[in-house]
Protein backbone atom coordinates (compact mmCIF):
# COMPACT_ATOMS: atom_id res chain seq x y z
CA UNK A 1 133.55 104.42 79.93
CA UNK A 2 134.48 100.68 80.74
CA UNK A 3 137.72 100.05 82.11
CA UNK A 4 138.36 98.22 78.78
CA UNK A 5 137.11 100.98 76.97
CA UNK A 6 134.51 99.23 75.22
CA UNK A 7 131.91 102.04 75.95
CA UNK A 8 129.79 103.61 78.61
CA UNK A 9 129.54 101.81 81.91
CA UNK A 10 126.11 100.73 83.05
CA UNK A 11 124.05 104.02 85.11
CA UNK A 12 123.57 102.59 88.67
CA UNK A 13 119.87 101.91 89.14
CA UNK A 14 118.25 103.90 91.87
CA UNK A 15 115.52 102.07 93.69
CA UNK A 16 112.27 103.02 93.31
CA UNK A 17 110.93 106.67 95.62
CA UNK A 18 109.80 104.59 98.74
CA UNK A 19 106.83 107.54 99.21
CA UNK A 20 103.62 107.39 97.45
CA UNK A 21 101.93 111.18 97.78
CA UNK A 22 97.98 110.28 97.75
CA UNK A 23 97.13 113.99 98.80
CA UNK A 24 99.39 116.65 98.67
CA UNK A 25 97.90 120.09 100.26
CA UNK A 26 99.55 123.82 99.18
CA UNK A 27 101.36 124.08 102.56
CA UNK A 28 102.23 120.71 103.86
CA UNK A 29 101.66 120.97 107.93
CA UNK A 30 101.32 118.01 109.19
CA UNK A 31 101.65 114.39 107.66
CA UNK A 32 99.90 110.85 108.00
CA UNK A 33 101.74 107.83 106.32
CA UNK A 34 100.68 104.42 106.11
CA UNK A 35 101.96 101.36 106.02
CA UNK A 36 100.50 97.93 104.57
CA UNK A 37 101.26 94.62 105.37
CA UNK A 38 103.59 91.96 104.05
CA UNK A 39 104.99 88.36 104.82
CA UNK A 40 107.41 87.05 107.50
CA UNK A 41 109.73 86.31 104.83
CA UNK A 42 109.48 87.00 100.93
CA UNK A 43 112.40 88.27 98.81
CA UNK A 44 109.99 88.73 95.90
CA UNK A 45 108.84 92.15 94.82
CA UNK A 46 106.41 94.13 96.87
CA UNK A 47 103.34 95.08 94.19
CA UNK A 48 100.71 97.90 94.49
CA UNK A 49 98.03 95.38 93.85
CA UNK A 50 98.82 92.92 96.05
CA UNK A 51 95.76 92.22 98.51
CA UNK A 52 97.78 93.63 101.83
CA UNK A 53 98.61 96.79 99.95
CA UNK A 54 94.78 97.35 98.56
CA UNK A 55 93.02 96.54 102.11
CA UNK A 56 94.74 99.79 103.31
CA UNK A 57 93.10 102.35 100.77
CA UNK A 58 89.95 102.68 102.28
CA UNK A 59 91.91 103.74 105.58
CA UNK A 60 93.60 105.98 102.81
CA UNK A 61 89.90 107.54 102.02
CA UNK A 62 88.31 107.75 105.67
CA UNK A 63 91.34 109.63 106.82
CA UNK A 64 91.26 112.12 103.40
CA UNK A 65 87.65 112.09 104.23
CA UNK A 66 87.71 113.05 108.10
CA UNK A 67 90.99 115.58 107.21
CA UNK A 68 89.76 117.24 104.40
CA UNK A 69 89.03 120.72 104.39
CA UNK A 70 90.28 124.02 102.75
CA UNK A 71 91.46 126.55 105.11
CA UNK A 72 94.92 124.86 104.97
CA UNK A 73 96.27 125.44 108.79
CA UNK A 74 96.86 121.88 108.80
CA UNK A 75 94.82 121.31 111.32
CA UNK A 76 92.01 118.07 110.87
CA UNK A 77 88.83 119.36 109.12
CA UNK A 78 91.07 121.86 107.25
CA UNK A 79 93.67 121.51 104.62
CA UNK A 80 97.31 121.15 105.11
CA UNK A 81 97.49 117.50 105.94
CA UNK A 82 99.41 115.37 103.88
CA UNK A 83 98.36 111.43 103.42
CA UNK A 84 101.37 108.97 101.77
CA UNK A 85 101.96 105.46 101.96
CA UNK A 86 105.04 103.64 102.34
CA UNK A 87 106.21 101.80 98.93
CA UNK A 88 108.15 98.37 99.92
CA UNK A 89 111.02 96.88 97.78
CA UNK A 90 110.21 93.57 98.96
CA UNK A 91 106.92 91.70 100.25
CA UNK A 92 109.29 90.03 103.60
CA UNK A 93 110.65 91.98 106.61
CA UNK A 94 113.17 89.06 106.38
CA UNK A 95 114.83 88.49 109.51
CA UNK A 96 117.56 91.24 110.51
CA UNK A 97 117.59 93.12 107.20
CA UNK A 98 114.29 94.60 108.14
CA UNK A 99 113.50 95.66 104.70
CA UNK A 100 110.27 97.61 105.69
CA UNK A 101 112.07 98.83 108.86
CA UNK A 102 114.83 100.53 105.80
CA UNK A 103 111.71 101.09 103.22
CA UNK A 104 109.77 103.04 106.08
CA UNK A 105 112.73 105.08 106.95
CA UNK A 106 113.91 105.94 103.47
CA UNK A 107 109.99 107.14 103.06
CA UNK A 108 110.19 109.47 106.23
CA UNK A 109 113.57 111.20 104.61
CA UNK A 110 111.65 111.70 101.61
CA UNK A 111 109.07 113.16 103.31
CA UNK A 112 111.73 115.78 105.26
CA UNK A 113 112.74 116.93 101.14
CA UNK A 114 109.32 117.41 100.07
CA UNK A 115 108.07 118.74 103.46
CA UNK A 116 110.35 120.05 105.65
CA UNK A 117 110.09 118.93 109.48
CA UNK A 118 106.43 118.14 109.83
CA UNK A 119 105.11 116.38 112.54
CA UNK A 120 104.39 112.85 111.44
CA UNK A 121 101.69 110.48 112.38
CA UNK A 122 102.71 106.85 111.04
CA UNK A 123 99.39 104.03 110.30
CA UNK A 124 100.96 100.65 110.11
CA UNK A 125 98.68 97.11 109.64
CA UNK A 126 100.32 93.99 110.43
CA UNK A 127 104.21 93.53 109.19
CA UNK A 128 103.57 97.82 108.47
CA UNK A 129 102.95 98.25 111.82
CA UNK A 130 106.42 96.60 113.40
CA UNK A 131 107.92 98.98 110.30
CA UNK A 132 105.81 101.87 111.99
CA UNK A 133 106.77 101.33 115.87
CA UNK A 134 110.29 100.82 114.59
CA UNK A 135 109.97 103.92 112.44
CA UNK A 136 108.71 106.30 115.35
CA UNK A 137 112.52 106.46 116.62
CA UNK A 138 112.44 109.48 113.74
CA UNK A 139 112.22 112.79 115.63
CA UNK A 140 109.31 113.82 113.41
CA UNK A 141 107.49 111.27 114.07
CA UNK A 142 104.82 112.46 117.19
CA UNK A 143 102.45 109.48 116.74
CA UNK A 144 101.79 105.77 116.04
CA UNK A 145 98.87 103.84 115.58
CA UNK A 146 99.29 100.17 115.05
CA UNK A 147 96.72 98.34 113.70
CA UNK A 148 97.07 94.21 114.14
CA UNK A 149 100.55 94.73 114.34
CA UNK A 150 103.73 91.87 114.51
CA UNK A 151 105.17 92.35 118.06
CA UNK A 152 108.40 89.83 118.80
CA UNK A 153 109.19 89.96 121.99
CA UNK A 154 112.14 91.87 122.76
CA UNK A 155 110.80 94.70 119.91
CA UNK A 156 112.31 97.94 120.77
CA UNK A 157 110.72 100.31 122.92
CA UNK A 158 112.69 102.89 124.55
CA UNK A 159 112.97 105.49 121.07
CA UNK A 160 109.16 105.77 122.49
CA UNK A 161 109.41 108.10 125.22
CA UNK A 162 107.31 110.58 125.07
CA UNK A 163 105.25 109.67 121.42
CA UNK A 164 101.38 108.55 121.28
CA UNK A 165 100.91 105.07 120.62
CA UNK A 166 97.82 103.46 120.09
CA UNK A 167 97.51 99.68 119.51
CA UNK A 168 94.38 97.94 118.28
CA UNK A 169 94.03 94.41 117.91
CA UNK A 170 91.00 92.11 116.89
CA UNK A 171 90.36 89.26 119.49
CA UNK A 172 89.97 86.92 116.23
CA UNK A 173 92.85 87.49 114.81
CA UNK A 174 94.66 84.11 113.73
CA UNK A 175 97.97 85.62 112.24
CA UNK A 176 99.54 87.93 114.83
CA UNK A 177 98.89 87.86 118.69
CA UNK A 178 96.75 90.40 120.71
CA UNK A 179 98.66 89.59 123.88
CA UNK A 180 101.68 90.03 122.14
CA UNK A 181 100.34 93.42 121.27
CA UNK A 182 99.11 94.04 124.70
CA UNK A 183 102.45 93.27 126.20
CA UNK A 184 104.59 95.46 123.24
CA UNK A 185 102.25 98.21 124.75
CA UNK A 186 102.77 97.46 128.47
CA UNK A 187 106.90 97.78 127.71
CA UNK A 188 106.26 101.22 125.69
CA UNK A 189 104.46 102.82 128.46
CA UNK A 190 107.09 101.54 130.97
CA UNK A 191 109.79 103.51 128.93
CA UNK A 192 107.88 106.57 129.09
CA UNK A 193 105.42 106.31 125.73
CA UNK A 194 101.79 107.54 125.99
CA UNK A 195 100.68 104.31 125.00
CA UNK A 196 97.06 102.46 124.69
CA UNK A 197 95.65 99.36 123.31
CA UNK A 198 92.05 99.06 122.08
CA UNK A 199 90.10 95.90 121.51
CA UNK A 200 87.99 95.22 118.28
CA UNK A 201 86.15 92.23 119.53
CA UNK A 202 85.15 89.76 116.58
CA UNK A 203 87.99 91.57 114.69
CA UNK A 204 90.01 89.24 112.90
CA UNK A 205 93.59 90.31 111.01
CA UNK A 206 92.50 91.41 107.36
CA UNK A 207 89.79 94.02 109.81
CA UNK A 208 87.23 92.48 107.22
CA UNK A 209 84.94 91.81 110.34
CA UNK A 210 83.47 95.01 110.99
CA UNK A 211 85.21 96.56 108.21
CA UNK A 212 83.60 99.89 108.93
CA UNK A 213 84.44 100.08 113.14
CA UNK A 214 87.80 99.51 111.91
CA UNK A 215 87.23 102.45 109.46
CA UNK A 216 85.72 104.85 112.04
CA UNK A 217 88.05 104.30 114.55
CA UNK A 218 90.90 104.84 112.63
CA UNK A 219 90.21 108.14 110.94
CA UNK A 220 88.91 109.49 114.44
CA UNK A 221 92.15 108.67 116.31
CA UNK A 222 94.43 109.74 113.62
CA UNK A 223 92.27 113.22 113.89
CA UNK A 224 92.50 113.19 117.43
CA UNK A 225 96.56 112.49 117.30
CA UNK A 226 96.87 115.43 115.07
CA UNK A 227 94.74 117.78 116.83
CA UNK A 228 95.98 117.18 120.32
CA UNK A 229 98.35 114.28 120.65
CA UNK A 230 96.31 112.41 122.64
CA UNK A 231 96.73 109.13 122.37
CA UNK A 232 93.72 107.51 123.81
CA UNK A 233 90.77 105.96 121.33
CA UNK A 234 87.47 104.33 122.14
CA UNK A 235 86.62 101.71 120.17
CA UNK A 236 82.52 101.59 119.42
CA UNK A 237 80.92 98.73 121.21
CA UNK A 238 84.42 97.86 122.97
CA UNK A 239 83.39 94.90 125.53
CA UNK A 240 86.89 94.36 126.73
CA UNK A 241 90.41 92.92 126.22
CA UNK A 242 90.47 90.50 123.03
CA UNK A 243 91.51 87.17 123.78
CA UNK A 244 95.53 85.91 123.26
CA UNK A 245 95.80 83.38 119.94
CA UNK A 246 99.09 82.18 119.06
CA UNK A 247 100.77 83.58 116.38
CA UNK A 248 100.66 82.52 112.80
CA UNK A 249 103.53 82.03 109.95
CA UNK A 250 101.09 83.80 107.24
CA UNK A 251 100.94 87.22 105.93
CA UNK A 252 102.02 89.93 107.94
């Protein structure tokens, strides 16, 4: 009741489950969850069909593709891995509220209900891969790949020690900064992180240029960080370090 007694009082709405299951195996062994991109700042809601959110399905596939399997040991090329995404309230990380920092974090404690305490390899793009590195403080959490991700200086590193982290980074991107990448990495491996960076050269941020590479490489790390923890990738035709744009205020 009301306090006036007027009739019920309003149910508190519950925000929305911040996982999204897009394969769920019998026995849940091991789990990859991705992350999508987003905007500096936006306080508007985060959609399914929003262009950052759709570029990271076909990730979604090649890693279902290169996991799939029926023997369900949880090991890649047999069943037992589980693939989610990361649902966002909001489009912005928004300065210190970090909404896809709390949105990524809520996901992995749904993922501990519904799973129990699998090891956890986290796929962030952009904006989703700041969430991700940010994330990987989670004990679960064994592994982090990072593609184009949003590195402020002074991120974080030390809940690192002792995870795989693998950073890729087109040398045409125009929206966040390979060097700034580069360095993020530098810092992890300082604090004890098995960390790596791998160029795409002509790679810009939406990985539109050589869309497939991009593909490739990520569902053959993500197999090689569940199989072994290994953190190391070759990128196919890799010519060298990408080059060091400036950063860019535009999607994340």
């Amino acid at each position: 009741m009301t306090g006036d007694g007027r009739g019920p009082a309003p149910a508190a709405v519950r925000p929305a489950p911040a996982l999204v299951i897009r394969r769920a195996p019998r026995v849940a062994r091991v789990a990859v969850v991705f992350l999508h991109g987003g905007r500096s700042d936006s306080r508007a809601p985060s959609r399914p069909w929003h262009l950052a959110a759709l570029r990271m399905r076909p990730f979604v596939r090649a890693v279902a593709a290169a996991t799939a399997g029926g023997d369900d040991r949880g090991v890649p090329g047999g069943g037992g891995v589980l693939l989610a995404e990361v649902r966002y309230r909001l489009r912005g990380w928004n300065g210190t509220e970090a909404d896809a920092l709390r949105d990524a974090r809520r996901a992995l404690t749904e993922l501990a209900a519904l799973a129990g305490d699998v090891p956890v390899v986290l796929v962030g793009h952009s904006m989703g891969g700041r969430a991700a590195l940010g994330a990987a403080a989670a004990p679960a959490v064994r592994a982090v790949l990072a593609l184009a991700p949003w590195c402020p200086p002074g991120e974080p590193v030390d809940h690192l020690r002792g995870k795989d982290v693998v950073v890729v980074h087109g040398d045409r991107d125009r929206i966040t900064d390979p060097g700034a990448s580069a360095a993020f990495a530098r810092r992890a491996r300082a604090a004890g992180a098995r960390a790596s960076t791998v160029p795409m050269p002509g790679g810009d941020h939406a990985m539109l240029r050589r869309g497939g590479d991009w593909h490739r490489l990520v569902s053959s790390t993500v197999v090689t960080l569940l199989a072994t923890g290994d953190a190391g990738a070759e990128e196919p035709g890799a010519a060298g370090p990408g080059g060091n744009p400036g950063t860019g205020p535009g999607t994340r």
